[in-house]
PDB file of N, CA and C in Angstrom:
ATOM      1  N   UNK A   1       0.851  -1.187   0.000  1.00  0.00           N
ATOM      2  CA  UNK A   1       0.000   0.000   0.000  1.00  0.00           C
ATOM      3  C   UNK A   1       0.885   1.233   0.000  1.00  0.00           C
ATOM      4  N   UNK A   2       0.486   2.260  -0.722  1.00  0.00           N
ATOM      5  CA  UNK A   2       1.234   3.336  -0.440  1.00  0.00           C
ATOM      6  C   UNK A   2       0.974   4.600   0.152  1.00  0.00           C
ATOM      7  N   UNK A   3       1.906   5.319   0.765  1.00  0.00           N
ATOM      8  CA  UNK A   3       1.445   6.189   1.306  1.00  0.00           C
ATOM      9  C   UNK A   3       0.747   7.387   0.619  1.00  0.00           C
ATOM     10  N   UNK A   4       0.289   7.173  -0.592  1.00  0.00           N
ATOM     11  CA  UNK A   4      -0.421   8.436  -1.370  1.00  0.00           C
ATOM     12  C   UNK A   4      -1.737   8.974  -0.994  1.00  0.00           C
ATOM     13  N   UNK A   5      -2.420  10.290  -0.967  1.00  0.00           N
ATOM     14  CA  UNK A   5      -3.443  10.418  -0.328  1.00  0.00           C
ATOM     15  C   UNK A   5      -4.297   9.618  -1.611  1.00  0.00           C
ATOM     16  N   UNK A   6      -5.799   9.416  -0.910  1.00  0.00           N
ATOM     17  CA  UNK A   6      -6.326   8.538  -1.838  1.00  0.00           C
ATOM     18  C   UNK A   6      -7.034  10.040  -2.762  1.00  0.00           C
ATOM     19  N   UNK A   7      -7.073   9.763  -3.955  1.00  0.00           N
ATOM     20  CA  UNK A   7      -7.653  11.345  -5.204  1.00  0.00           C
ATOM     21  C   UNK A   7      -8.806  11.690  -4.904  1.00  0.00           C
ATOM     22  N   UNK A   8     -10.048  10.872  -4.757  1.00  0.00           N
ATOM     23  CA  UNK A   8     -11.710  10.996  -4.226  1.00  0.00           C
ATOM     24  C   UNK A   8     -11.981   9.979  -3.236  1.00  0.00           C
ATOM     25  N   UNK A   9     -13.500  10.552  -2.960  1.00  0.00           N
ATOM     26  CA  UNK A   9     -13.662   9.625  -2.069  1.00  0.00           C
ATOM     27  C   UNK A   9     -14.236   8.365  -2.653  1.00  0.00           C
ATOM     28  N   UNK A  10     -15.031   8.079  -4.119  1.00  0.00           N
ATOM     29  CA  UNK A  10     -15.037   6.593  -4.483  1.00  0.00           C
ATOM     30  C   UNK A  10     -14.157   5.475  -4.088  1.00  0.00           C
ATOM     31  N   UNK A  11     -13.058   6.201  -4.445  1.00  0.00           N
ATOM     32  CA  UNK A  11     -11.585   5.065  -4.775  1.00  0.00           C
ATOM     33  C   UNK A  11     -11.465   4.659  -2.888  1.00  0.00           C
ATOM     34  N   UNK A  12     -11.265   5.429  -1.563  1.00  0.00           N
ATOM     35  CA  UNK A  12     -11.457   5.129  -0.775  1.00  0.00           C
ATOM     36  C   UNK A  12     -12.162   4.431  -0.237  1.00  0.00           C
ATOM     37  N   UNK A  13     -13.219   4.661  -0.274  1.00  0.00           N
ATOM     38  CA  UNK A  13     -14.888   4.287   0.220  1.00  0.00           C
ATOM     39  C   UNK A  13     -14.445   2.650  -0.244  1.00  0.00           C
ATOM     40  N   UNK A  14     -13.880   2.170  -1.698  1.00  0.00           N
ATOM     41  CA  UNK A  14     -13.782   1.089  -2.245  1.00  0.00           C
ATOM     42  C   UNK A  14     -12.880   0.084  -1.444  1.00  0.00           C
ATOM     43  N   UNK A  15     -11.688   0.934  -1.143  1.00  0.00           N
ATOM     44  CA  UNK A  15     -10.664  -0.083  -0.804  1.00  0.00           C
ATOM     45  C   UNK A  15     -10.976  -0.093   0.943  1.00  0.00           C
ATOM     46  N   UNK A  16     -11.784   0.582   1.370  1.00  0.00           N
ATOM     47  CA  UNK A  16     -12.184   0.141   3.089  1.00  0.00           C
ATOM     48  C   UNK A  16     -13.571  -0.699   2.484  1.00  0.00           C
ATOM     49  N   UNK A  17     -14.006  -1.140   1.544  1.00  0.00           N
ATOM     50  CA  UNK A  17     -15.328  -1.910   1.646  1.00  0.00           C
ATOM     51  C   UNK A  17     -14.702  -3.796   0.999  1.00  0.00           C
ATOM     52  N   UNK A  18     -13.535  -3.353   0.190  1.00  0.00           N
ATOM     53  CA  UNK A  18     -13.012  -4.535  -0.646  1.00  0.00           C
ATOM     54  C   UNK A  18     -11.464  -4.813   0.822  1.00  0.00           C
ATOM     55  N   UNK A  19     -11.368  -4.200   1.548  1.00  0.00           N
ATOM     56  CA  UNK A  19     -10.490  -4.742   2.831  1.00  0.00           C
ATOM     57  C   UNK A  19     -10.931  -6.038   3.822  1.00  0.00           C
ATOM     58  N   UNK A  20     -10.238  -5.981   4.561  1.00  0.00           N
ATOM     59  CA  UNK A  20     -10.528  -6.938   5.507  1.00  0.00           C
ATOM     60  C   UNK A  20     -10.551  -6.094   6.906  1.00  0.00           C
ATOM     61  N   UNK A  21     -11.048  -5.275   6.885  1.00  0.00           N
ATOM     62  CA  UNK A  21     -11.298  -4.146   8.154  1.00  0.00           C
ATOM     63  C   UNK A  21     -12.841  -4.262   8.435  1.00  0.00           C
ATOM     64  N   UNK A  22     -12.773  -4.601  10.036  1.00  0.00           N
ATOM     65  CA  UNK A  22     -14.097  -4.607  10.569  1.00  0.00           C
ATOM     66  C   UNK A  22     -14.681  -3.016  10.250  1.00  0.00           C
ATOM     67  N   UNK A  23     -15.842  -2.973  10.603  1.00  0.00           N
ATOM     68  CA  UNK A  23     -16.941  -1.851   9.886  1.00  0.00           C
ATOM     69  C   UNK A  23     -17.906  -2.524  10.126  1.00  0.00           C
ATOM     70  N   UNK A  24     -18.787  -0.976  10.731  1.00  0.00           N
ATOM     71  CA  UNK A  24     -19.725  -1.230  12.072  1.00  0.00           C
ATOM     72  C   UNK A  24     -21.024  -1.561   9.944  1.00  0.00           C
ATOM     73  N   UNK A  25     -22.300  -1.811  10.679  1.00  0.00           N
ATOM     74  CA  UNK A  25     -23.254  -1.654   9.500  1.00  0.00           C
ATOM     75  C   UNK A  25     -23.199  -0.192   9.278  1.00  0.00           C
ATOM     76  N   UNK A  26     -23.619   0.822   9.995  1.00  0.00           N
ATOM     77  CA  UNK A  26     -23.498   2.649   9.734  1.00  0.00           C
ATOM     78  C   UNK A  26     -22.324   2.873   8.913  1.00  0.00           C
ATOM     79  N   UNK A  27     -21.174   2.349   9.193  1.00  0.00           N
ATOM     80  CA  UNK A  27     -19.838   2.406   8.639  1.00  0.00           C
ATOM     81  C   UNK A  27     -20.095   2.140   6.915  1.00  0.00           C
ATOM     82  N   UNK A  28     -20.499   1.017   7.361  1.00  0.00           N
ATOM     83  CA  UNK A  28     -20.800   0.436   5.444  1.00  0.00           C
ATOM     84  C   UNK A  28     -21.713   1.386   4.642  1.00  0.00           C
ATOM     85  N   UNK A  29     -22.881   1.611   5.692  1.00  0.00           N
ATOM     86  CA  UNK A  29     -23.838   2.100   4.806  1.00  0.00           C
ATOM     87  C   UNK A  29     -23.221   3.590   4.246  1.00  0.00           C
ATOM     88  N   UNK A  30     -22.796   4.374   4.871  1.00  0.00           N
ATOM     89  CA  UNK A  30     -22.368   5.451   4.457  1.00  0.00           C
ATOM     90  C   UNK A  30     -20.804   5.204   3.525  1.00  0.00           C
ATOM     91  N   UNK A  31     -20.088   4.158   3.683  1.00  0.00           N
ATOM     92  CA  UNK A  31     -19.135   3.704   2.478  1.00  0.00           C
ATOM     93  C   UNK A  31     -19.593   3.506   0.937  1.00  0.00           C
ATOM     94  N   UNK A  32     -21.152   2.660   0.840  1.00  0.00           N
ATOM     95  CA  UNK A  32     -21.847   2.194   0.164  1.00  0.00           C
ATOM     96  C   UNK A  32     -22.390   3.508  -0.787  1.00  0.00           C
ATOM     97  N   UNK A  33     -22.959   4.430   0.235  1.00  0.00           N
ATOM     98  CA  UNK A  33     -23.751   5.765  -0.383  1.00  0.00           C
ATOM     99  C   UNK A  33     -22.582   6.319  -0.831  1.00  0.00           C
ATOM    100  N   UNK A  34     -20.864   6.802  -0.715  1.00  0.00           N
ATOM    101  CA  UNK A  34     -20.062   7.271  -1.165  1.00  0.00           C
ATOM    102  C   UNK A  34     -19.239   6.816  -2.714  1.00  0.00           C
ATOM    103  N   UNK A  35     -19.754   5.257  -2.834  1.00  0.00           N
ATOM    104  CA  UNK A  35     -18.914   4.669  -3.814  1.00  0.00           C
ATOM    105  C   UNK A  35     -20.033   5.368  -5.278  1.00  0.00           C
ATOM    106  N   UNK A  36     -21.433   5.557  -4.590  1.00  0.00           N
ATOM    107  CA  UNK A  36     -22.336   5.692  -5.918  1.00  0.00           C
ATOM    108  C   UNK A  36     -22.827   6.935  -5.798  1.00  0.00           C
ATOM    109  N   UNK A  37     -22.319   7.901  -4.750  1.00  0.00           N
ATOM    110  CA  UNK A  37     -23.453   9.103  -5.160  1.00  0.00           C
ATOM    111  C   UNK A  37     -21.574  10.508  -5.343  1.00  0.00           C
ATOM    112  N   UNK A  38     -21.788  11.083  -6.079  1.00  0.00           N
ATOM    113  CA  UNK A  38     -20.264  11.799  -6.425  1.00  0.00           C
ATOM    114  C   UNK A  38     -20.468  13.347  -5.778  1.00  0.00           C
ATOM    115  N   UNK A  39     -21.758  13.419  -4.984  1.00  0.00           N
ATOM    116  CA  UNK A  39     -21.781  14.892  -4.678  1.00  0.00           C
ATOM    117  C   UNK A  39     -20.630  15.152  -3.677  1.00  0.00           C
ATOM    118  N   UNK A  40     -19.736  16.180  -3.362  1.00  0.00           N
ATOM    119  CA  UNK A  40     -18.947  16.746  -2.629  1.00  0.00           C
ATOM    120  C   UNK A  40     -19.263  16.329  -1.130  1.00  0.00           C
ATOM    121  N   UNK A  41     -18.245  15.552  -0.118  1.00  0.00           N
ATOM    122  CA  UNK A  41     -18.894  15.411   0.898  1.00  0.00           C
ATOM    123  C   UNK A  41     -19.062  16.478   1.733  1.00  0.00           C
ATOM    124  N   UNK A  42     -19.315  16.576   3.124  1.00  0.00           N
ATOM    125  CA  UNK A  42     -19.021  17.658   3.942  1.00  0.00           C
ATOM    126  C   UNK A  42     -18.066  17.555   4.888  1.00  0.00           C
ATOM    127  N   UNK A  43     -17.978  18.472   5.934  1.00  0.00           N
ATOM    128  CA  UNK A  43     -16.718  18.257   6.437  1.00  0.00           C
ATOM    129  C   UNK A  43     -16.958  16.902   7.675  1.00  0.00           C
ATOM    130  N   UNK A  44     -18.225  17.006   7.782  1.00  0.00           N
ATOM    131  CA  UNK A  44     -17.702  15.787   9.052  1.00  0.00           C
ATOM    132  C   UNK A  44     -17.910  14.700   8.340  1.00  0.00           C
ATOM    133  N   UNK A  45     -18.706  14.722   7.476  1.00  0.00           N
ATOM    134  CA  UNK A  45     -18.566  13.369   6.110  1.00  0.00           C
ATOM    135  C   UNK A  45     -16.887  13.100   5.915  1.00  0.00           C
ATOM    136  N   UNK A  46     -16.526  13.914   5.672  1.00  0.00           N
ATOM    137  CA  UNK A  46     -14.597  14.018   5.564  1.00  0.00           C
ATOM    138  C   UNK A  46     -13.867  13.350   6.871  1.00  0.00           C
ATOM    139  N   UNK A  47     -14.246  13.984   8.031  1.00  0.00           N
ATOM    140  CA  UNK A  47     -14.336  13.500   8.971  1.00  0.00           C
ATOM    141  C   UNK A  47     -13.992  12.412   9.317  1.00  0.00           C
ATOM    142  N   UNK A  48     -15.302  11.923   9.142  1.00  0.00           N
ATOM    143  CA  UNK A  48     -15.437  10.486   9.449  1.00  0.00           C
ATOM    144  C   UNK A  48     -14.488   9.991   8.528  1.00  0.00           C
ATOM    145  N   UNK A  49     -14.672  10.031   7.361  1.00  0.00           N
ATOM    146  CA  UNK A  49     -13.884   9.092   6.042  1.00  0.00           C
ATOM    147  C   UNK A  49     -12.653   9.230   6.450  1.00  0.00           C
ATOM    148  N   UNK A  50     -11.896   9.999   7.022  1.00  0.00           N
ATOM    149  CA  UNK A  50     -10.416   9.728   7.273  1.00  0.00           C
ATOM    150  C   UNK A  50     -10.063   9.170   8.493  1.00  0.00           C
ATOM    151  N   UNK A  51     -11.000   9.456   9.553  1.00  0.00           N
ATOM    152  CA  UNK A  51     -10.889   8.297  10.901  1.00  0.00           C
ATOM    153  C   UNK A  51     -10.966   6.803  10.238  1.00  0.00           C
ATOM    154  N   UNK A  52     -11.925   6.252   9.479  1.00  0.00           N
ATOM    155  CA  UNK A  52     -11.732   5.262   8.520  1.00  0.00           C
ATOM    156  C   UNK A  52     -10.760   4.502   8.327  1.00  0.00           C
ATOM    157  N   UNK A  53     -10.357   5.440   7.770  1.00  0.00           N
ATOM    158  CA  UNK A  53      -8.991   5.289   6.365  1.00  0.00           C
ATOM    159  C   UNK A  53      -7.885   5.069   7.577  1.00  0.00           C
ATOM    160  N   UNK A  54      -7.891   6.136   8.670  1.00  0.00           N
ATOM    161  CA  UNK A  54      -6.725   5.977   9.434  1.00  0.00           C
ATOM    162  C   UNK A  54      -6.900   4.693  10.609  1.00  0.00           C
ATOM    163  N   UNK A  55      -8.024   4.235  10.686  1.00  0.00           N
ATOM    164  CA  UNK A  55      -7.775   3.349  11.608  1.00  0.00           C
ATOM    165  C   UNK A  55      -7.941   1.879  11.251  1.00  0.00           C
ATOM    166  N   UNK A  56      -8.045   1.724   9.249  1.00  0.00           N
ATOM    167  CA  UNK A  56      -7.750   0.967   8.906  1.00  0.00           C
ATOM    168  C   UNK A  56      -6.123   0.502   7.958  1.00  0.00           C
ATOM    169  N   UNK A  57      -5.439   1.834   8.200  1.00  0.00           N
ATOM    170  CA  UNK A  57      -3.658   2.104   7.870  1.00  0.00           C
ATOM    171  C   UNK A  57      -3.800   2.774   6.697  1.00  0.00           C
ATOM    172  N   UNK A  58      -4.740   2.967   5.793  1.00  0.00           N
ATOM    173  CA  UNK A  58      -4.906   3.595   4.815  1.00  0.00           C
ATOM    174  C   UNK A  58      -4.407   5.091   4.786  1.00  0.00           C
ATOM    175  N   UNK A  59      -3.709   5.795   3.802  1.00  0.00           N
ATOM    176  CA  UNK A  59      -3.488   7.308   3.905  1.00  0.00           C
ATOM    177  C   UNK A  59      -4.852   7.942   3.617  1.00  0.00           C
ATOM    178  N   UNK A  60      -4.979   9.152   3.695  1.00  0.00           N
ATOM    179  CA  UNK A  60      -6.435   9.825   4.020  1.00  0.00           C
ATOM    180  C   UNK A  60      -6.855  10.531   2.563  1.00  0.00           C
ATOM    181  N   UNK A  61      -7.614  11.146   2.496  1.00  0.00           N
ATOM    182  CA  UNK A  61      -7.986  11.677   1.334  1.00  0.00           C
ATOM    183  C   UNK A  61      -7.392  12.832   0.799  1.00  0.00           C
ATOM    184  N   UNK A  62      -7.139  13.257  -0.365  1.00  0.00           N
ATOM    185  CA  UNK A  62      -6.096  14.541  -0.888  1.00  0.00           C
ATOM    186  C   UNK A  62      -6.806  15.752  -0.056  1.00  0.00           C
ATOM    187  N   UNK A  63      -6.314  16.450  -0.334  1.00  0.00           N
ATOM    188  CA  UNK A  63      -7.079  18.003   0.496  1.00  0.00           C
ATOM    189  C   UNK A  63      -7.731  18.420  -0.399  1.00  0.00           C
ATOM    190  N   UNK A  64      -8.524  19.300   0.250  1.00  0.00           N
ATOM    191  CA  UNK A  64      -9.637  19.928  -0.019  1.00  0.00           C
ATOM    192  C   UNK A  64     -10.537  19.020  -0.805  1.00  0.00           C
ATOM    193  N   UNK A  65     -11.698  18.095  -0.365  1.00  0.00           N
ATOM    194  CA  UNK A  65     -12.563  17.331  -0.974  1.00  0.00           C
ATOM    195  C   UNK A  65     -13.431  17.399  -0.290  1.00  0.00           C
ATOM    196  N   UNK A  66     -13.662  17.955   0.639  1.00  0.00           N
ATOM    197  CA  UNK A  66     -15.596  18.608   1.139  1.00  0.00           C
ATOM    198  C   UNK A  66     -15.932  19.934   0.717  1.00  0.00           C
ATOM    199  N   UNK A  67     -17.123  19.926   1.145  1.00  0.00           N
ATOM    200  CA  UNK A  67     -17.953  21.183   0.308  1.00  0.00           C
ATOM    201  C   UNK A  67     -17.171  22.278   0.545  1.00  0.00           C
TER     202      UNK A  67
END
Protein backbone atom coordinates (compact mmCIF):
# COMPACT_ATOMS: atom_id res chain seq x y z
CA UNK A 1 0.00 0.00 0.00
CA UNK A 2 1.23 3.34 -0.44
CA UNK A 3 1.45 6.19 1.31
CA UNK A 4 -0.42 8.44 -1.37
CA UNK A 5 -3.44 10.42 -0.33
CA UNK A 6 -6.33 8.54 -1.84
CA UNK A 7 -7.65 11.34 -5.20
CA UNK A 8 -11.71 11.00 -4.23
CA UNK A 9 -13.66 9.63 -2.07
CA UNK A 10 -15.04 6.59 -4.48
CA UNK A 11 -11.58 5.07 -4.78
CA UNK A 12 -11.46 5.13 -0.77
CA UNK A 13 -14.89 4.29 0.22
CA UNK A 14 -13.78 1.09 -2.25
CA UNK A 15 -10.66 -0.08 -0.80
CA UNK A 16 -12.18 0.14 3.09
CA UNK A 17 -15.33 -1.91 1.65
CA UNK A 18 -13.01 -4.53 -0.65
CA UNK A 19 -10.49 -4.74 2.83
CA UNK A 20 -10.53 -6.94 5.51
CA UNK A 21 -11.30 -4.15 8.15
CA UNK A 22 -14.10 -4.61 10.57
CA UNK A 23 -16.94 -1.85 9.89
CA UNK A 24 -19.73 -1.23 12.07
CA UNK A 25 -23.25 -1.65 9.50
CA UNK A 26 -23.50 2.65 9.73
CA UNK A 27 -19.84 2.41 8.64
CA UNK A 28 -20.80 0.44 5.44
CA UNK A 29 -23.84 2.10 4.81
CA UNK A 30 -22.37 5.45 4.46
CA UNK A 31 -19.14 3.70 2.48
CA UNK A 32 -21.85 2.19 0.16
CA UNK A 33 -23.75 5.77 -0.38
CA UNK A 34 -20.06 7.27 -1.16
CA UNK A 35 -18.91 4.67 -3.81
CA UNK A 36 -22.34 5.69 -5.92
CA UNK A 37 -23.45 9.10 -5.16
CA UNK A 38 -20.26 11.80 -6.42
CA UNK A 39 -21.78 14.89 -4.68
CA UNK A 40 -18.95 16.75 -2.63
CA UNK A 41 -18.89 15.41 0.90
CA UNK A 42 -19.02 17.66 3.94
CA UNK A 43 -16.72 18.26 6.44
CA UNK A 44 -17.70 15.79 9.05
CA UNK A 45 -18.57 13.37 6.11
CA UNK A 46 -14.60 14.02 5.56
CA UNK A 47 -14.34 13.50 8.97
CA UNK A 48 -15.44 10.49 9.45
CA UNK A 49 -13.88 9.09 6.04
CA UNK A 50 -10.42 9.73 7.27
CA UNK A 51 -10.89 8.30 10.90
CA UNK A 52 -11.73 5.26 8.52
CA UNK A 53 -8.99 5.29 6.36
CA UNK A 54 -6.72 5.98 9.43
CA UNK A 55 -7.78 3.35 11.61
CA UNK A 56 -7.75 0.97 8.91
CA UNK A 57 -3.66 2.10 7.87
CA UNK A 58 -4.91 3.60 4.82
CA UNK A 59 -3.49 7.31 3.90
CA UNK A 60 -6.43 9.82 4.02
CA UNK A 61 -7.99 11.68 1.33
CA UNK A 62 -6.10 14.54 -0.89
CA UNK A 63 -7.08 18.00 0.50
CA UNK A 64 -9.64 19.93 -0.02
CA UNK A 65 -12.56 17.33 -0.97
CA UNK A 66 -15.60 18.61 1.14
CA UNK A 67 -17.95 21.18 0.31
Amino acid sequence: MTDRPFPDHRQAALALLNGNHRLSRRAGQFLGQLVVDPTPMSTAQLDWMNALLNGAGFPPLAKDRAI
